[in-house]
Protein backbone atom coordinates (compact mmCIF):
# COMPACT_ATOMS: atom_id res chain seq x y z
CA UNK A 1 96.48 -23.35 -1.64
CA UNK A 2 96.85 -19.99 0.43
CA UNK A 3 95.25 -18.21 -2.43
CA UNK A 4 92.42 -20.67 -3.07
CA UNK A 5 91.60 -20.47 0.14
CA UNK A 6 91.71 -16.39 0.31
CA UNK A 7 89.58 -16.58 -3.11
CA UNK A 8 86.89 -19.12 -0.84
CA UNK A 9 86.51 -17.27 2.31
CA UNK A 10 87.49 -13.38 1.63
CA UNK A 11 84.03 -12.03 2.99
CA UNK A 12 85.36 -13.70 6.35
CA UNK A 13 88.16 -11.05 6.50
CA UNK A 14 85.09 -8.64 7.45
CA UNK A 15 84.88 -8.87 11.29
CA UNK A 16 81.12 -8.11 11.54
CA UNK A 17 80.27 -10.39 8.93
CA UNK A 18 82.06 -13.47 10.67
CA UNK A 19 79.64 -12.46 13.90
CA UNK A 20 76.57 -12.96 11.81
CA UNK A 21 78.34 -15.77 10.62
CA UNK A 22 78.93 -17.24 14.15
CA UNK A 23 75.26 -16.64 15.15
CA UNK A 24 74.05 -18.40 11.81
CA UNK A 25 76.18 -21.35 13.07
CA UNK A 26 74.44 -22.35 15.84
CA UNK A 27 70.75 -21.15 14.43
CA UNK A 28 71.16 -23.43 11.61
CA UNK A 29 72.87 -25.88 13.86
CA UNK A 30 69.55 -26.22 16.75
CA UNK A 31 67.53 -25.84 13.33
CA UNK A 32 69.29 -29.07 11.71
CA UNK A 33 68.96 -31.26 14.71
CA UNK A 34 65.32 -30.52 15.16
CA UNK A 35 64.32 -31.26 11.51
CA UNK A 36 65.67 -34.82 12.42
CA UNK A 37 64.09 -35.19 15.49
CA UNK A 38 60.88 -33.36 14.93
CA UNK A 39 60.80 -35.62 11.39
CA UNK A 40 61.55 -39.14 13.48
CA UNK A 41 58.97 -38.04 16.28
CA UNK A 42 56.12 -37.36 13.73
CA UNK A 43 56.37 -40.29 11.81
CA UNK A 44 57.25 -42.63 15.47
CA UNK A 45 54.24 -41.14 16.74
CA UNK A 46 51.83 -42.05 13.62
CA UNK A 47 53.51 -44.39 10.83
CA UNK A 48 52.48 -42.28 7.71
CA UNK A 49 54.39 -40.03 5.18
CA UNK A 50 51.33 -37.77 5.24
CA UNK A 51 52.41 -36.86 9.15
CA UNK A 52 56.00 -35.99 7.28
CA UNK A 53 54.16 -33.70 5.25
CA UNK A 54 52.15 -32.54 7.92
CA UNK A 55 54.84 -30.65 9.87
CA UNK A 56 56.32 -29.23 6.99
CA UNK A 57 52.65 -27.75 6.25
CA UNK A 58 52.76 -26.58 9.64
CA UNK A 59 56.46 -24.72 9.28
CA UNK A 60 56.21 -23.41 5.62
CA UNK A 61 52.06 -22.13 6.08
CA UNK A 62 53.37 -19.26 8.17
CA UNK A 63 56.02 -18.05 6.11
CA UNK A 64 53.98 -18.33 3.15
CA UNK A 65 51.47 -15.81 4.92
CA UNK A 66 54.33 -13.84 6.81
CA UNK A 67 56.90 -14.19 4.10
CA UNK A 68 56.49 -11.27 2.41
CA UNK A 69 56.27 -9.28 5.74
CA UNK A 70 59.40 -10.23 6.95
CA UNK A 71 61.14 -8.72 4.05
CA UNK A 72 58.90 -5.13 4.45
CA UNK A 73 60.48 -5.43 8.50
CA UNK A 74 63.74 -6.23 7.51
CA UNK A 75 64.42 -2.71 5.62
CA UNK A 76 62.30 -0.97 7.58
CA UNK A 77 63.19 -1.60 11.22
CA UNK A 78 66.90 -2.24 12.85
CA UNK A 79 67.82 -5.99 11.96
CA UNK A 80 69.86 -6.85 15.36
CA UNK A 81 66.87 -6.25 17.36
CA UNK A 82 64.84 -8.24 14.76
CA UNK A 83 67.07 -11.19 14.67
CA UNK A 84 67.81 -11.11 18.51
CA UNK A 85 63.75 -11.17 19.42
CA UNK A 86 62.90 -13.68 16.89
CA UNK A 87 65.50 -15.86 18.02
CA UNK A 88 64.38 -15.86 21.10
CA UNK A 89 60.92 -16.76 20.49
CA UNK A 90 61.95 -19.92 18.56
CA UNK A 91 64.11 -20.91 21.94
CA UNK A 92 61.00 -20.96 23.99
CA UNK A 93 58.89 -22.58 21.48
CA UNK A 94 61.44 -25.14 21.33
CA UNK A 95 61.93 -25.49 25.01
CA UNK A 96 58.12 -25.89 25.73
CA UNK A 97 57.72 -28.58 23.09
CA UNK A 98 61.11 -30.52 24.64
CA UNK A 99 59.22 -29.77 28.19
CA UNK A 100 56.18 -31.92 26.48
CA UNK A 101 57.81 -34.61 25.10
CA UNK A 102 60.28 -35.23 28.47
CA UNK A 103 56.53 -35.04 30.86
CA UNK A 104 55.39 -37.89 28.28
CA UNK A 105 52.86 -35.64 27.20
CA UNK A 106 53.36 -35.53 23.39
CA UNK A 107 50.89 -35.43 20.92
CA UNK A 108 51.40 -35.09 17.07
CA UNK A 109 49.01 -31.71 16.82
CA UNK A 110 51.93 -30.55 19.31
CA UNK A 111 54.26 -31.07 16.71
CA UNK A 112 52.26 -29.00 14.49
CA UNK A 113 51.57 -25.85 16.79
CA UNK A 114 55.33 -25.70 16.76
CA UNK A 115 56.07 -25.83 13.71
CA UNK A 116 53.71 -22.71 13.03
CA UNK A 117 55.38 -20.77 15.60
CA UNK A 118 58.97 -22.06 14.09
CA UNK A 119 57.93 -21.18 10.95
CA UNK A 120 56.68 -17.35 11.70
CA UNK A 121 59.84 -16.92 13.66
CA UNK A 122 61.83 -18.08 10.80
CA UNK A 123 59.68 -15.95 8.24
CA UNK A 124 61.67 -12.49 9.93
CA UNK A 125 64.79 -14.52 10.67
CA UNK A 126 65.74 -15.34 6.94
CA UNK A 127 64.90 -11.76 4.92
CA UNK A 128 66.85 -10.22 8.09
CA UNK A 129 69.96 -12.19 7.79
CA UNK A 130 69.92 -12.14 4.18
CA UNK A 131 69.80 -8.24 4.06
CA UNK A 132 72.33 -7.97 7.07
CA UNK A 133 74.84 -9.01 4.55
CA UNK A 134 74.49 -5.80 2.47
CA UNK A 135 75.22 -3.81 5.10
CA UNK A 136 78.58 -5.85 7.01
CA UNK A 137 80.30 -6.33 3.43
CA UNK A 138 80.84 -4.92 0.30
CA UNK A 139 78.92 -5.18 -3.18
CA UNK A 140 81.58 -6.74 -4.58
CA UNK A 141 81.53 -9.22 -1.57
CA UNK A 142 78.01 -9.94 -1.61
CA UNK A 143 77.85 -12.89 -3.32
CA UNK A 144 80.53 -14.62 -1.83
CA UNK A 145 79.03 -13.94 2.06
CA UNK A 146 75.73 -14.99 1.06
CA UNK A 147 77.53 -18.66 -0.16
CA UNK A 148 79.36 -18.58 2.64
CA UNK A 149 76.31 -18.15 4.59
CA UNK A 150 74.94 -21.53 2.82
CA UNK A 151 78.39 -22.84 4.14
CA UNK A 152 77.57 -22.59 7.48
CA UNK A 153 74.10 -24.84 6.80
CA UNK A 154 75.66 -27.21 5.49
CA UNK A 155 78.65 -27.34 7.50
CA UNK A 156 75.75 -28.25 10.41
CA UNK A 157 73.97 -30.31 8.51
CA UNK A 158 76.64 -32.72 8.66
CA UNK A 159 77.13 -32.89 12.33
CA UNK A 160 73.73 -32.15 13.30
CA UNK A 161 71.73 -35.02 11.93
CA UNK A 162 73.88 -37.30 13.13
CA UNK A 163 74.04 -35.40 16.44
CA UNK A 164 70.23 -35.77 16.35
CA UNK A 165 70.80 -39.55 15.37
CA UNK A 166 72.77 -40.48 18.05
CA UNK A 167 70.88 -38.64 20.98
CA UNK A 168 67.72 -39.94 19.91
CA UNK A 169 68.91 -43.85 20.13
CA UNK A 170 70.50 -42.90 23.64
CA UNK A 171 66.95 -43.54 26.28
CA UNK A 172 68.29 -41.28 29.24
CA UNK A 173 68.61 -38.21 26.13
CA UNK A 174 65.98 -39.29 23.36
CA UNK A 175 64.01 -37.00 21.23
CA UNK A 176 63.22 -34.58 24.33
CA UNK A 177 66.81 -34.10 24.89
CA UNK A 178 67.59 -33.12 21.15
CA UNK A 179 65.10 -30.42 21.69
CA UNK A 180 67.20 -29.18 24.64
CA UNK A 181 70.22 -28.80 22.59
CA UNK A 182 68.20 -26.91 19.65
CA UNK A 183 66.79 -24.75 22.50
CA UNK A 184 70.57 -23.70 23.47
CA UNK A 185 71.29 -23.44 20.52
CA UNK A 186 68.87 -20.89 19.39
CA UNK A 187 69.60 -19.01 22.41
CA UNK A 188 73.53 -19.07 21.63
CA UNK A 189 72.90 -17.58 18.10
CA UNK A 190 70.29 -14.70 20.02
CA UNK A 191 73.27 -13.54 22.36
CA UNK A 192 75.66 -13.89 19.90
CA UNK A 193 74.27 -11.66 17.05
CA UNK A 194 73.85 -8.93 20.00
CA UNK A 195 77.76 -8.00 19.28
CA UNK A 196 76.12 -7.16 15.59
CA UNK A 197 75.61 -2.79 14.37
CA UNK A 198 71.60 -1.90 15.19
CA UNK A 199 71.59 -2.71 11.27
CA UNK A 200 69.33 0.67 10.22
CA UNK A 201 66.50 1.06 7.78
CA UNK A 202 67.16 2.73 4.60
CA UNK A 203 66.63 6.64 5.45
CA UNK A 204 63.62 6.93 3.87
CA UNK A 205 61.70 3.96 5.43
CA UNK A 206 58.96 5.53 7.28
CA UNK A 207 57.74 7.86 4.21
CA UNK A 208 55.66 4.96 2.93
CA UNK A 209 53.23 2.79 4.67
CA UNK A 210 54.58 -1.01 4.71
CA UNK A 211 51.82 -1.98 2.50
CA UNK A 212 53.34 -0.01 -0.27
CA UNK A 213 56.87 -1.30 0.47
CA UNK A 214 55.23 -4.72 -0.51
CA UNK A 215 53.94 -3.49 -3.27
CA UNK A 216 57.15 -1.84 -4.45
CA UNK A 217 59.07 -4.93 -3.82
CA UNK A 218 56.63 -6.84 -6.07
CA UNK A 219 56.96 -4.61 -9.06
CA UNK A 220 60.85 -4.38 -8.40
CA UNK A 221 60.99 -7.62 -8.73
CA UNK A 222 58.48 -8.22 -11.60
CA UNK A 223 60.28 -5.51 -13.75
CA UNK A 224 63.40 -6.91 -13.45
CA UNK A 225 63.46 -10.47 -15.78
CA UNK A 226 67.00 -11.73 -14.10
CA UNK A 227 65.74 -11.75 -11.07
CA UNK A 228 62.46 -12.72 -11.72
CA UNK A 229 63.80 -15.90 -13.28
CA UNK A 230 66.57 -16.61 -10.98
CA UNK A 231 63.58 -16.72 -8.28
CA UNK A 232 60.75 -18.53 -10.48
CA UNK A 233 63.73 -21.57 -10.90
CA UNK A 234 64.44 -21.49 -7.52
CA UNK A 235 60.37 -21.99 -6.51
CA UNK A 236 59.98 -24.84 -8.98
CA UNK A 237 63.08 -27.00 -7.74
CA UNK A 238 62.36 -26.12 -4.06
CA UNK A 239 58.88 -27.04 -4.33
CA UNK A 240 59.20 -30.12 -6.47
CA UNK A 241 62.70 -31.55 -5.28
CA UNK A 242 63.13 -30.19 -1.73
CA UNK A 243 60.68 -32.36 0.22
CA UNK A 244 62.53 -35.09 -0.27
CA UNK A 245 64.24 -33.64 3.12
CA UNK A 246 61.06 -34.10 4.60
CA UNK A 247 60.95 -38.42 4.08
CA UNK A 248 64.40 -39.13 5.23
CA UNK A 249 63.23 -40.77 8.22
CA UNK A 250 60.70 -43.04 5.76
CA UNK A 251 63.63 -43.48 3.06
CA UNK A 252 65.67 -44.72 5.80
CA UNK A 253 62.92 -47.02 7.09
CA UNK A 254 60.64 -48.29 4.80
CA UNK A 255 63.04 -47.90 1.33
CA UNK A 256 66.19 -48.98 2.98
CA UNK A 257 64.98 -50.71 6.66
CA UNK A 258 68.03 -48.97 8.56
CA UNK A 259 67.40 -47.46 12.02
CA UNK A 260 67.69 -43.64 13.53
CA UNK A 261 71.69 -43.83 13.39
CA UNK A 262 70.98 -44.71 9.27
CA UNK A 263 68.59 -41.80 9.28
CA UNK A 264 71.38 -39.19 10.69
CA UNK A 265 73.97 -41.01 8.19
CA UNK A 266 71.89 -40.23 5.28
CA UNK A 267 71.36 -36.91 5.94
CA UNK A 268 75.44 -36.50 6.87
CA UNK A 269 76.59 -37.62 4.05
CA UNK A 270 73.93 -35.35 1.90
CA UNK A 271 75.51 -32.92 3.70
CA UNK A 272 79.22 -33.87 2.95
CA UNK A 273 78.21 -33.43 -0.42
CA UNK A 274 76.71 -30.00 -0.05
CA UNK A 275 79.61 -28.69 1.68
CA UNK A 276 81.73 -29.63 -0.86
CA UNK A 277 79.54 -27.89 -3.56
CA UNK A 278 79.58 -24.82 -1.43
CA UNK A 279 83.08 -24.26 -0.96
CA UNK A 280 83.49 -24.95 -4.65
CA UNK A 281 80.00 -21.91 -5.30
CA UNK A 282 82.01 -19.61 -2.81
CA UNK A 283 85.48 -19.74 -5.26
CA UNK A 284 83.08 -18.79 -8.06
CA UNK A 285 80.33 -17.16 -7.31
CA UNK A 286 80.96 -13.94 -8.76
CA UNK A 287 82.38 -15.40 -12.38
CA UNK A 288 80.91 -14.14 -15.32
CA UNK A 289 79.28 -17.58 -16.27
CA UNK A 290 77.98 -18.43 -13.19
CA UNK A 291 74.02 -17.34 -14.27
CA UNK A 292 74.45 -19.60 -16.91
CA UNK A 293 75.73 -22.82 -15.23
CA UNK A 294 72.95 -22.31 -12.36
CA UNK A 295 70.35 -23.83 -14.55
CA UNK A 296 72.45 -27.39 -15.28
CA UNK A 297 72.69 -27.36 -11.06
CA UNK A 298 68.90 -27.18 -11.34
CA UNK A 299 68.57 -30.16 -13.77
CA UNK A 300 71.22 -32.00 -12.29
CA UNK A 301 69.63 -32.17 -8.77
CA UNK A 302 66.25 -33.61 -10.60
CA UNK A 303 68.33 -36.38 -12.37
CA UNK A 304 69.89 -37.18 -8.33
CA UNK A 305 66.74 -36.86 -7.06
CA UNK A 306 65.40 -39.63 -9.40
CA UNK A 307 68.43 -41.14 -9.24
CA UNK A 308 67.78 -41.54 -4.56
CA UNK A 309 63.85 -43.27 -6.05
CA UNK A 310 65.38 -46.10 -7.86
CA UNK A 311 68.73 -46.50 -5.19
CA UNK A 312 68.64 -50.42 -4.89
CA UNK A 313 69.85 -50.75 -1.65
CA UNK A 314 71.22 -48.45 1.27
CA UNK A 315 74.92 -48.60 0.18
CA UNK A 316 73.65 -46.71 -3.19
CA UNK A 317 71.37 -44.32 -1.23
CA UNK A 318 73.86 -42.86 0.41
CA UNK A 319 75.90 -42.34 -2.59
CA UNK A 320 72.78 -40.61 -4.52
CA UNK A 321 72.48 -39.00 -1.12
CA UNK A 322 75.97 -37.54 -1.86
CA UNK A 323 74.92 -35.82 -5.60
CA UNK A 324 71.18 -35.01 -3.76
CA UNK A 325 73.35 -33.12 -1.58
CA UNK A 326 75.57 -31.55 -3.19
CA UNK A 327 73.51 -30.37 -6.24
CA UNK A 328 70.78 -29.13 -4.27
CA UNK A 329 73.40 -26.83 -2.18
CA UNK A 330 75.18 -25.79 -5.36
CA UNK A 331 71.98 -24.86 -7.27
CA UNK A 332 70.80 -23.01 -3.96
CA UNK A 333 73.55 -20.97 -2.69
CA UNK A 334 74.33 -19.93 -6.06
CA UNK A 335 70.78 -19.03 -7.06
CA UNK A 336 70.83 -16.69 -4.01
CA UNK A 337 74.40 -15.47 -4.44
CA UNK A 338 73.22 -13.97 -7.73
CA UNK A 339 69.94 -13.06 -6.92
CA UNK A 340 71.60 -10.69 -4.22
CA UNK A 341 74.36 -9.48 -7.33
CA UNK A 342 71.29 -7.95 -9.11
CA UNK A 343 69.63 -6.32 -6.10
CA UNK A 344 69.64 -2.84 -5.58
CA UNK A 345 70.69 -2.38 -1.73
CA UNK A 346 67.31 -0.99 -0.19
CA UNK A 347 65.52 -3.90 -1.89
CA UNK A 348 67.38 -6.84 -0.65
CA UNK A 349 65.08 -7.79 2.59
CA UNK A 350 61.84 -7.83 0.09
CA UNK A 351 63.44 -9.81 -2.91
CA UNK A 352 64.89 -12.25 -0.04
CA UNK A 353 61.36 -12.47 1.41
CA UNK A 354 59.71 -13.49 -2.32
CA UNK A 355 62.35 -15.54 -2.64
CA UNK A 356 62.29 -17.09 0.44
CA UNK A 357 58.49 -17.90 -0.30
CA UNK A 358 59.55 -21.19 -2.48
CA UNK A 359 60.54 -22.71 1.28
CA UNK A 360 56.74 -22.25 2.40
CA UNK A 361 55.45 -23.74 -0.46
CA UNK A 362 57.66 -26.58 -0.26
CA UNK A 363 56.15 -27.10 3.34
CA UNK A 364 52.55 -26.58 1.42
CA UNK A 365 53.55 -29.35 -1.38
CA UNK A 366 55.40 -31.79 1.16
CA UNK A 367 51.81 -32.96 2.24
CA UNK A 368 50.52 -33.93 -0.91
CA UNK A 369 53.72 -35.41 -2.40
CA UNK A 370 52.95 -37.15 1.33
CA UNK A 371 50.07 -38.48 0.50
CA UNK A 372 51.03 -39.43 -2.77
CA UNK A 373 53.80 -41.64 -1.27
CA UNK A 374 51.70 -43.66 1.31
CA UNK A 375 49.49 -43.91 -2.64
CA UNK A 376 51.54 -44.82 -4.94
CA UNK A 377 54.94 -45.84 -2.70
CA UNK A 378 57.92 -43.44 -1.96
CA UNK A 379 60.08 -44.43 -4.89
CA UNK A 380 57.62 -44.08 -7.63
CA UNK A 381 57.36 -40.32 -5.70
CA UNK A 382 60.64 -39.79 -5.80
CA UNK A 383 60.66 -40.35 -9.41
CA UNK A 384 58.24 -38.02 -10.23
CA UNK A 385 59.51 -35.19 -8.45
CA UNK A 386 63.03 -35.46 -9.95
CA UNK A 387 61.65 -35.56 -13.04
CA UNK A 388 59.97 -32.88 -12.36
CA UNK A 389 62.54 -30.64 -11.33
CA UNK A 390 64.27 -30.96 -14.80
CA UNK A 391 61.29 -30.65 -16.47
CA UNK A 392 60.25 -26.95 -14.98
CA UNK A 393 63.90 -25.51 -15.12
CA UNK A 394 64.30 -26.35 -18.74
CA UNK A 395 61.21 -24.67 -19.41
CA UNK A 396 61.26 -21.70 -17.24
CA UNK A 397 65.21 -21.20 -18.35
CA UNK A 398 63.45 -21.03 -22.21
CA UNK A 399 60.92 -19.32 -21.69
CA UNK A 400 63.12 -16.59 -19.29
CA UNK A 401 65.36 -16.49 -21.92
CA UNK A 402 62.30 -15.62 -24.62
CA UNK A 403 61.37 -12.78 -22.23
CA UNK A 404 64.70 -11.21 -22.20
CA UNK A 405 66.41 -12.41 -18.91
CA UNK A 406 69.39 -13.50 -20.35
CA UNK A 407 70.19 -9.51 -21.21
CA UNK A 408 68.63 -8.30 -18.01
CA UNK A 409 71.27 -10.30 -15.97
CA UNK A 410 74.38 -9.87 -18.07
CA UNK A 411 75.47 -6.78 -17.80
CA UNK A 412 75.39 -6.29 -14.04
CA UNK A 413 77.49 -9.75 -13.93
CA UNK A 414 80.11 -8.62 -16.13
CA UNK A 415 81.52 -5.66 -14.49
CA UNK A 416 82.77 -8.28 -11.40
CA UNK A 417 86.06 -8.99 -11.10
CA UNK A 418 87.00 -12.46 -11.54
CA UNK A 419 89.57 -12.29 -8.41
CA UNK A 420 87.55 -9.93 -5.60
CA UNK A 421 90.67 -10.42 -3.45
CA UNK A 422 93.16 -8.49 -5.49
CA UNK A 423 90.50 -6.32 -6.26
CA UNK A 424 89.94 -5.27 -2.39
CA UNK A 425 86.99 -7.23 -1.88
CA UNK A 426 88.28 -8.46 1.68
CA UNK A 427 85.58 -6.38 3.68
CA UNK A 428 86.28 -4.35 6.34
């Protein structure tokens, strides 16, 4: 068991890495509770799916136009002071809109001015954190902290939605007061990553403009198939499959007629399930097999997803809820735990930041597939997006594969050790 567990957690052996660690805690922590609350206000406030969708529009339209900037910042400027500032600015946005709703003074386009100032704030946030890693462990570590850091979501995702749950059937906290824990904890994870190195720009950073950093990080990406596969799977089963974060409060309400404290359960025991995948990605991350498993993970999460439409009752939910979970963290995590193994160091912020971009879109694509609910009704939805979520992965994984992908990938993956811990990969 004691060398299970040193196989699971080794990166945490690196003290700088477990501060980053700490500070993604309680970022992902304020971020979990809010999607609950901010997802049970919308849809209190106006009844429709399309208001689901709505807010997600509003998050993911920013980082699809900042996206790619973030990643340019992140390896050109010094990522503590990047992370600290934009932490900070999601705090106050997130204080002013709990200010609004505790006055009485909510409205729904409220809701949507802060999700695009959530979303631009979280546009730097993720490309910096992801390339952070880089420089607190080792290569051979990589992989594992970059699971581990899809630990910590999870790990909050159980006790924040039903955190978020709870508070919001309580009247003297409510929705208002949900936002006042996020707020804290935003500013907790700002404070906390000031114990972090400055986190410096590659030495060469300010010989090119950052228009041609884009442009480099484009054609690194687009020359190198692995990658360039790993990221195209990862856009078609966030886009397709991921919203399906975004109707939990309608699932729980108008599928399975529970109340908030069935909302938070649904998303808790999702989350169960997706820290239990984790832990079981952050063992074997770095095996030699793991590129090729990632595409079943891909296909398997469709089948769940389907699987949550046609759930005959809530008992069955939450068990599909448990797969959903699980298979979409799996698939995830290890999708960026090997997207980060092929990576040349100086390029990780801008592949992080076009790879990041599938989250945007899914905010884009949450309104239709919206829409399309209030249509058509939320199962028949949910069908269709599991469905297709297999459908693109098998085809992208064939035609990847036809394109040369497959070789692109292998080599790079073969040279790691199958036990990093006996091969020194505790960090420093």
């Amino acid at each position: 068991m004691k060398r299970y567990f040193a196989r699971t957690f080794y990166s945490l052996d690196s003290r700088q890495y477990r501060v980053l660690f700490t500070g993604t805690v309680f970022s992902f922590l304020g971020m979990q509770m809010q999607v609950i609350a901010r997802g049970f206000l919308a849809y209190d406030l106006t009844g429709k799916n399309s208001a689901l969708g709505g807010v997600m529009l509003a998050f993911g339209l920013p980082q699809l136009i900042l996206g790619l900037w973030g990643g340019v910042l992140a390896d050109r400027l010094q990522k503590r002071r990047l992370l600290v500032v934009t932490h900070a600015l999601v705090a106050v946005n997130s204080l002013w809109l709990a200010v609004m709703i505790e006055l009485g003074m909510v409205e729904y386009w409220m809701l949507l001015a802060a999700g695009v100032v959530q979303g631009a704030g979280f546009a730097f946030i993720g490309p910096a954190r992801q390339a952070f890693i880089s420089d607190l462990v080792g290569k051979e570590a990589i992989g594992n902290a970059v699971v581990l850091q899809q630990l910590s979501m999870n790990s909050t995702r159980v006790i924040g939605p039903s955190l978020a749950g709870a508070f919001i059937a309580i009247s003297f906290i409510g929705v208002g007061g949900v936002y006042m824990v996020t707020t804290l904890g935003f500013i907790i994870a700002a404070v906390t990553m000031l114990r972090l190195p400055p986190g410096m720009p590659r030495a060469n950073a300010a010989d090119r403009s950052p228009l041609a950093d884009m442009r480099d990080g484009l054609s690194y990406v687009r020359h190198r198939p692995g990658i360039a596969l790993l990221i195209s799977i990862s856009f078609a089963v966030v886009m397709i499959g991921f919203p399906y974060q975004s109707f939990l409060p309608s699932i729980a309400k108008s599928q399975f007629q529970v109340a908030s404290s069935g909302l938070g359960l649904l998303s808790s025991v999702g989350a169960v399930g997706a820290v239990g995948a984790t832990i079981v990605v952050a063992t074997y991350a770095s095996h030699p097999r793991a590129f090729f498993y990632q595409p079943f993970l891909g296909i398997g999460f469709g089948v769940a997803v389907v699987g949550l439409g046609l759930a005959p009752n809530f008992p069955a939910g939450l068990l599909m809820m448990v797969l959903v979970g699980g298979l979409a963290s799996a698939f995830q995590s290890l999708n960026n735990a090997l997207t980060m193994s092929l990576c040349d160091s100086e390029y990780t912020g801008r592949v992080q930041s076009i790879s990041m971009l599938s989250w945007s879109l899914f905010g884009l694509v949450a309104l239709p597939l919206g829409m399309l609910a209030d249509a058509i009704g939320l199962r028949e939805t949910l069908v269709i997006m599991g469905a297709g979520c297999v459908l693109s992965v098998a085809v992208l994984e064939l035609v990847g594969r036809a394109l040369g992908a497959s070789e692109d990938r292998r080599p790079r993956i073969a040279g790691v050790d199958l036990d990093p811990v006996e091969a020194g990969g505790g960090g420093s």
